[in-house]
N, C-alpha and C. Protein backbone atom coordinates (compact mmCIF):
# COMPACT_ATOMS: atom_id res chain seq x y z
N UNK A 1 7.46 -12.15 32.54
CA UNK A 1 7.40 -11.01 31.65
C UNK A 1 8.10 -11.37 30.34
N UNK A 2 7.31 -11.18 29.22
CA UNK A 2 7.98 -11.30 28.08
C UNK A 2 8.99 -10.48 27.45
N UNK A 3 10.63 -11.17 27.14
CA UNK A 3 10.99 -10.51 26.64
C UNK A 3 11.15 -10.36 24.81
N UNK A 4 11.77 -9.36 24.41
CA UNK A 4 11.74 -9.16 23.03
C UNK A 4 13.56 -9.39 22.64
N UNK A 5 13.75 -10.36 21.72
CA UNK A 5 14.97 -10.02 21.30
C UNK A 5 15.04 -10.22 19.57
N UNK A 6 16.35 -9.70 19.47
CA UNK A 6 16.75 -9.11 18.32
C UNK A 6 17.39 -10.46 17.69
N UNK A 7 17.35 -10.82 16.25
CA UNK A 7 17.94 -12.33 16.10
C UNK A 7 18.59 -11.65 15.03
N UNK A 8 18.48 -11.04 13.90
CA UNK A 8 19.34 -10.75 12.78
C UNK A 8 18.39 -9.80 12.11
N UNK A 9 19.16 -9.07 10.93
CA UNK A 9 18.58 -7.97 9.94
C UNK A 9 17.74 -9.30 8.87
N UNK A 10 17.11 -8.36 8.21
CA UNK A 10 16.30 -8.92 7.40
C UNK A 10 17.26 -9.38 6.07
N UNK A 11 17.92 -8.33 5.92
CA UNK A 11 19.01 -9.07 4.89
C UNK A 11 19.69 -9.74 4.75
N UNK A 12 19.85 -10.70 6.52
CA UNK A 12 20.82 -11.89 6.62
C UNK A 12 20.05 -13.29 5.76
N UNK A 13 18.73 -12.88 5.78
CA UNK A 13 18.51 -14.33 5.10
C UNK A 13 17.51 -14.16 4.05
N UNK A 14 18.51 -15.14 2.71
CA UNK A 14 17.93 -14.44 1.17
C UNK A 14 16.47 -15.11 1.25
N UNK A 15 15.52 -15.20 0.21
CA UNK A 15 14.57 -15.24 -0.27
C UNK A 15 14.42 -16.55 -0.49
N UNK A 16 13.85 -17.71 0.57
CA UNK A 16 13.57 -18.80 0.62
C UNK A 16 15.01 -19.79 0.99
N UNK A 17 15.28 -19.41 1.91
CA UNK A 17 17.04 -19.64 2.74
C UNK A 17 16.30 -19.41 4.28
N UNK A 18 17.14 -20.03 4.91
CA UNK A 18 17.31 -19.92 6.65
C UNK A 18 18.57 -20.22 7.13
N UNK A 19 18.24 -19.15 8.00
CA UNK A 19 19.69 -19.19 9.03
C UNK A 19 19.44 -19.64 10.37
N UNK A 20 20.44 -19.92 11.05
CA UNK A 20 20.42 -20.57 12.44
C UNK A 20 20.64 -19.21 13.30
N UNK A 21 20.12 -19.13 14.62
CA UNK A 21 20.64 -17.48 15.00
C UNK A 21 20.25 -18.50 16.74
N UNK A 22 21.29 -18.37 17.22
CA UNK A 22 21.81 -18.38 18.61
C UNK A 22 21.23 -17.30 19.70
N UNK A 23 20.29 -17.22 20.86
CA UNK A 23 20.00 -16.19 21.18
C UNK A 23 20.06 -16.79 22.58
N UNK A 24 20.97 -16.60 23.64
CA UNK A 24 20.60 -16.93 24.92
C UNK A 24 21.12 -18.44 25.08
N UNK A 25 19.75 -18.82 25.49
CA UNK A 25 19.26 -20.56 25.42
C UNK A 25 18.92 -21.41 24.36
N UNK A 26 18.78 -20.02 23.76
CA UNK A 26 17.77 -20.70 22.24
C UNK A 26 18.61 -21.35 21.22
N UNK A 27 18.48 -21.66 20.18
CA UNK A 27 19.14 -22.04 19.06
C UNK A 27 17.30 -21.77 17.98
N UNK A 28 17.67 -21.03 17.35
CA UNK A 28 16.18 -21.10 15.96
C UNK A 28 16.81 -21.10 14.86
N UNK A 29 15.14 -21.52 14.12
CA UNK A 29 15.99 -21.01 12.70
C UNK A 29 14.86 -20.13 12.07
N UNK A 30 15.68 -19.11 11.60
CA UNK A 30 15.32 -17.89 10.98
C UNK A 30 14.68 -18.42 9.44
N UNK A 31 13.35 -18.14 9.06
CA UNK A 31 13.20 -18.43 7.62
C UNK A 31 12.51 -17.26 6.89
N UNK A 32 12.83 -16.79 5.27
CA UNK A 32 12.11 -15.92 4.73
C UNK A 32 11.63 -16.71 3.43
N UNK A 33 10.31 -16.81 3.86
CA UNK A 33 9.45 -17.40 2.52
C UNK A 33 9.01 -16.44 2.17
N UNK A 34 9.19 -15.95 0.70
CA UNK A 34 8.28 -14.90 -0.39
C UNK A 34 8.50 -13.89 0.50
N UNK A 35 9.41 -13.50 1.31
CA UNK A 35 9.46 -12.14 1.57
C UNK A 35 9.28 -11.90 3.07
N UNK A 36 8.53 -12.89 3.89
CA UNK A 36 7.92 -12.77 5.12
C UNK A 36 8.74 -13.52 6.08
N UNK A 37 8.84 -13.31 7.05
CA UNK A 37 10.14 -14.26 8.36
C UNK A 37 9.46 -14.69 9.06
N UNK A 38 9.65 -16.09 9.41
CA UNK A 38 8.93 -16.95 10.38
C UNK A 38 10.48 -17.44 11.32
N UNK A 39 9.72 -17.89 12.28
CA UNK A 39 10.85 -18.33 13.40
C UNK A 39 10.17 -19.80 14.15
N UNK A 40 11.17 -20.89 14.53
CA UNK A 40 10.86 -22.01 15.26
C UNK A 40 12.14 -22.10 15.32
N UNK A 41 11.87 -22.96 16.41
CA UNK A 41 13.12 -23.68 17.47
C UNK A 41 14.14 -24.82 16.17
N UNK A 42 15.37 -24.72 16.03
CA UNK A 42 16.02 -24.86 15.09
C UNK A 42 16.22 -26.80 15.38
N UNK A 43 16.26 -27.03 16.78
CA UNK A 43 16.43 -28.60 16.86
C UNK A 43 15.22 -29.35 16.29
N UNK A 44 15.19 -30.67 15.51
CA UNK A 44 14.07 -30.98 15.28
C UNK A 44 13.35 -32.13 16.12
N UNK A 45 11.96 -31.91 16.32
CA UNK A 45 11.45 -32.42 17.23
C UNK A 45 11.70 -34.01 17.35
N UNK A 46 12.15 -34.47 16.38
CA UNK A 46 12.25 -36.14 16.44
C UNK A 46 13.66 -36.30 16.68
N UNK A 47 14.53 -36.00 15.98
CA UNK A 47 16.15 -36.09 16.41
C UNK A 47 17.22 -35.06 16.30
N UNK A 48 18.39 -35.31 16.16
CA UNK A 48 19.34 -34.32 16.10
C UNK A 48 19.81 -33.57 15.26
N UNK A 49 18.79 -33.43 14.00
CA UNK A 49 18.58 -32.35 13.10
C UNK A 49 18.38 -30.94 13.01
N UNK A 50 19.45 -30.06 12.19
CA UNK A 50 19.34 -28.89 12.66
C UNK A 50 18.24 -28.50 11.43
N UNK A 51 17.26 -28.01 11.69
CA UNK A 51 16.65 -27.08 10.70
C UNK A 51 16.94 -26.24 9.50
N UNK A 52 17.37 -25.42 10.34
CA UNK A 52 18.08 -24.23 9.28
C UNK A 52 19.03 -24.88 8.25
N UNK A 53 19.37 -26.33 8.51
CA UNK A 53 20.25 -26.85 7.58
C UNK A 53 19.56 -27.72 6.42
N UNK A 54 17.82 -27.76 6.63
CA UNK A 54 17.43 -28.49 5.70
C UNK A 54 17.22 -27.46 4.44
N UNK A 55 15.95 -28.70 3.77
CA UNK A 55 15.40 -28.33 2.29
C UNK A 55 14.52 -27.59 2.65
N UNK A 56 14.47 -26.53 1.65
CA UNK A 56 13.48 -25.77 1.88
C UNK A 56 12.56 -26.07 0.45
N UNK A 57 11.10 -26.26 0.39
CA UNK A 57 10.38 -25.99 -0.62
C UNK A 57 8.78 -25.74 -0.70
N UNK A 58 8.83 -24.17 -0.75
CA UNK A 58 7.50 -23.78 -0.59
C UNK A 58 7.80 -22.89 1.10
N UNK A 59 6.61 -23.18 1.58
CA UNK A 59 6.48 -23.03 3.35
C UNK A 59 6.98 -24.33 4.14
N UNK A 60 7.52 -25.42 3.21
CA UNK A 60 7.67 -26.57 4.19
C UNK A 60 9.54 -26.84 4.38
N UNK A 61 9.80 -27.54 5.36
CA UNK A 61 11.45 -27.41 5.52
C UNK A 61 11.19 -28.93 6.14
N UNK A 62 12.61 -29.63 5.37
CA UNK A 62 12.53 -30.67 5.50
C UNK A 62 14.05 -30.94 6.31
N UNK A 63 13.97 -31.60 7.25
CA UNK A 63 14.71 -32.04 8.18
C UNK A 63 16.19 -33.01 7.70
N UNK A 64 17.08 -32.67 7.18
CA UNK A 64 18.60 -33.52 6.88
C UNK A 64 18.41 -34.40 7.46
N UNK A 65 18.34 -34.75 8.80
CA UNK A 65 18.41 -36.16 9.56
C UNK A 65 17.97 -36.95 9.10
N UNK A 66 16.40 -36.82 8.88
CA UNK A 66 15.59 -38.13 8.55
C UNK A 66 14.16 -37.52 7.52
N UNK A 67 14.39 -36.63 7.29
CA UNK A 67 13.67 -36.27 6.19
C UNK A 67 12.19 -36.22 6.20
N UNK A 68 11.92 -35.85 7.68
CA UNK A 68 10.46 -35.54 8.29
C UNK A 68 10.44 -33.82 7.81
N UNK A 69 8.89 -33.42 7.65
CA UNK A 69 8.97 -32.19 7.33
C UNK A 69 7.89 -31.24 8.12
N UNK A 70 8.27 -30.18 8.27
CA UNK A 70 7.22 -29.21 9.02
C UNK A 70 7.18 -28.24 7.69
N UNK A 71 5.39 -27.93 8.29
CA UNK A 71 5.07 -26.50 7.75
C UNK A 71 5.98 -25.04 8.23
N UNK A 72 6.86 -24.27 7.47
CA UNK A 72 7.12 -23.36 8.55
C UNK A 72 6.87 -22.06 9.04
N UNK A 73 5.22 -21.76 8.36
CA UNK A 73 4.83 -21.10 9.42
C UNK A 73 4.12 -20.97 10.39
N UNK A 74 3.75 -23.14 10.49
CA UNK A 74 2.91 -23.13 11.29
C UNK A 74 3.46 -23.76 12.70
N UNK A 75 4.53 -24.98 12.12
CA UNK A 75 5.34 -25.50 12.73
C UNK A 75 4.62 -27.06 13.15
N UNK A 76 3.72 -27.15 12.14
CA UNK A 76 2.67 -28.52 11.80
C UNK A 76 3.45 -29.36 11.15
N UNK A 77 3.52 -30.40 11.78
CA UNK A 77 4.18 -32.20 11.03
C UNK A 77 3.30 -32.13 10.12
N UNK A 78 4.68 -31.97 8.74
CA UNK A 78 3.81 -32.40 7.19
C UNK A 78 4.28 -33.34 6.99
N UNK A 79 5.40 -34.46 7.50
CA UNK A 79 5.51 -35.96 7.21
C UNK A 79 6.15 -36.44 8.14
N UNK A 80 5.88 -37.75 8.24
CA UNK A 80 6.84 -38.68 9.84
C UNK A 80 7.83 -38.77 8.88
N UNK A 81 8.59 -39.26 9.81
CA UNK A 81 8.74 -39.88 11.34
C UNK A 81 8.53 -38.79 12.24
N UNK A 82 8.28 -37.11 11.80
CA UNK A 82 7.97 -36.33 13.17
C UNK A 82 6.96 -36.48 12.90
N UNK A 83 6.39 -36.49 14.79
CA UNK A 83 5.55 -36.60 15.65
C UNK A 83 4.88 -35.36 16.17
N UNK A 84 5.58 -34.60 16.73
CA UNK A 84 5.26 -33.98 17.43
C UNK A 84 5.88 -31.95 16.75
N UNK A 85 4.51 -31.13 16.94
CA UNK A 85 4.94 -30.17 15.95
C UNK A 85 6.00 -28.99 16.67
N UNK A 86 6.78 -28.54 15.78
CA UNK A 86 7.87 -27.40 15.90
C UNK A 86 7.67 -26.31 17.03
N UNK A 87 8.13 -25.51 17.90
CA UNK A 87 7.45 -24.29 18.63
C UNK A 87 8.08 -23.40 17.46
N UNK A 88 6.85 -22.57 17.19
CA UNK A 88 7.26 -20.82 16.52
C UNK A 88 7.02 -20.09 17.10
N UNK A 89 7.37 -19.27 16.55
CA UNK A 89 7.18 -17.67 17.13
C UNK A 89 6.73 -16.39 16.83
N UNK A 90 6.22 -15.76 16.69
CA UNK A 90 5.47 -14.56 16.37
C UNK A 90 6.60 -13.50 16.32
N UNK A 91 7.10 -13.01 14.73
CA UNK A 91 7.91 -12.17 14.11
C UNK A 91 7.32 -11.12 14.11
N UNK A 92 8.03 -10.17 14.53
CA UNK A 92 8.02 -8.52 14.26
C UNK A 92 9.50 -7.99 13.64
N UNK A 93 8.67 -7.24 12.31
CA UNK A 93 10.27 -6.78 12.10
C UNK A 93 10.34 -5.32 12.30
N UNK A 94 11.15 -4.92 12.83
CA UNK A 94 11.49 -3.39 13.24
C UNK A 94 12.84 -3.10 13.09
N UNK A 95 12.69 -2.06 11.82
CA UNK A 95 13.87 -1.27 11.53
C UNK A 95 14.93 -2.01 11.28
N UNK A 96 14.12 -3.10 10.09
CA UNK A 96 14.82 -4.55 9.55
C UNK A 96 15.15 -5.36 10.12
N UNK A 97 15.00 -5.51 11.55
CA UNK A 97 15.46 -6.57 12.32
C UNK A 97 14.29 -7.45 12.38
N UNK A 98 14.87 -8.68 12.40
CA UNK A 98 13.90 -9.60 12.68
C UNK A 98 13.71 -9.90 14.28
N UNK A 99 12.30 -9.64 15.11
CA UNK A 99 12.32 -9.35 15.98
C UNK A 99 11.53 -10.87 16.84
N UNK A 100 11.70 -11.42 18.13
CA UNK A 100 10.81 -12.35 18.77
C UNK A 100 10.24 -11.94 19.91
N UNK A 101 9.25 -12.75 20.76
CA UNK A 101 8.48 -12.01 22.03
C UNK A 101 9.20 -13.71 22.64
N UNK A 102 10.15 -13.83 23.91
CA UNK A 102 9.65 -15.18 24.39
C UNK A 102 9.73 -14.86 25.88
């Protein structure tokens, strides 16, 4: 059964910024491009890069470690060394919260 949880208000993260938000098991990172919140798993798929700590430019976020980049709202390898693409998640926001189904 899917549950729904709550990761942060919409106002925790400014206008092309991401935050890291801890939920459970999880570790993600929270992103608002142009206004809209996307969510993926904050470790990056090739090494020990946190997400939420890279570059952001455009929809794409580029990885500190090694400077591989995903799309992020699709969670598609836009350059190696990653391989293999991001898990996201399907955002609902309710009553400013940024909301997930997992």
């Amino acid at each position: 059964m899917a549950q729904r949880l709550e990761l942060c208000s919409t106002g925790d993260v400014a206008e092309g910024a991401a935050i890291k938000v801890e939920a459970g098991d999880l570790a993600l990172a929270v992103f608002n491009v142009a206004g809209q919140f996307y969510v993926m798993d904050d470790l990056c798929t090739h090494g020990p890069g946190s997400l939420s700590e890279g570059y952001i430019e455009g929809d794409v976020i580029e990885c500190p470690f090694h400077q591989g980049q995903f799309n992020i709202r699709t969670g598609e390898v836009m350059m190696p060394p990653c391989m293999i693409p991001q898990k996201t998640y399907a955002v609902t926001i309710e009553d400013g919260k940024v909301t997930i189904e997992v």
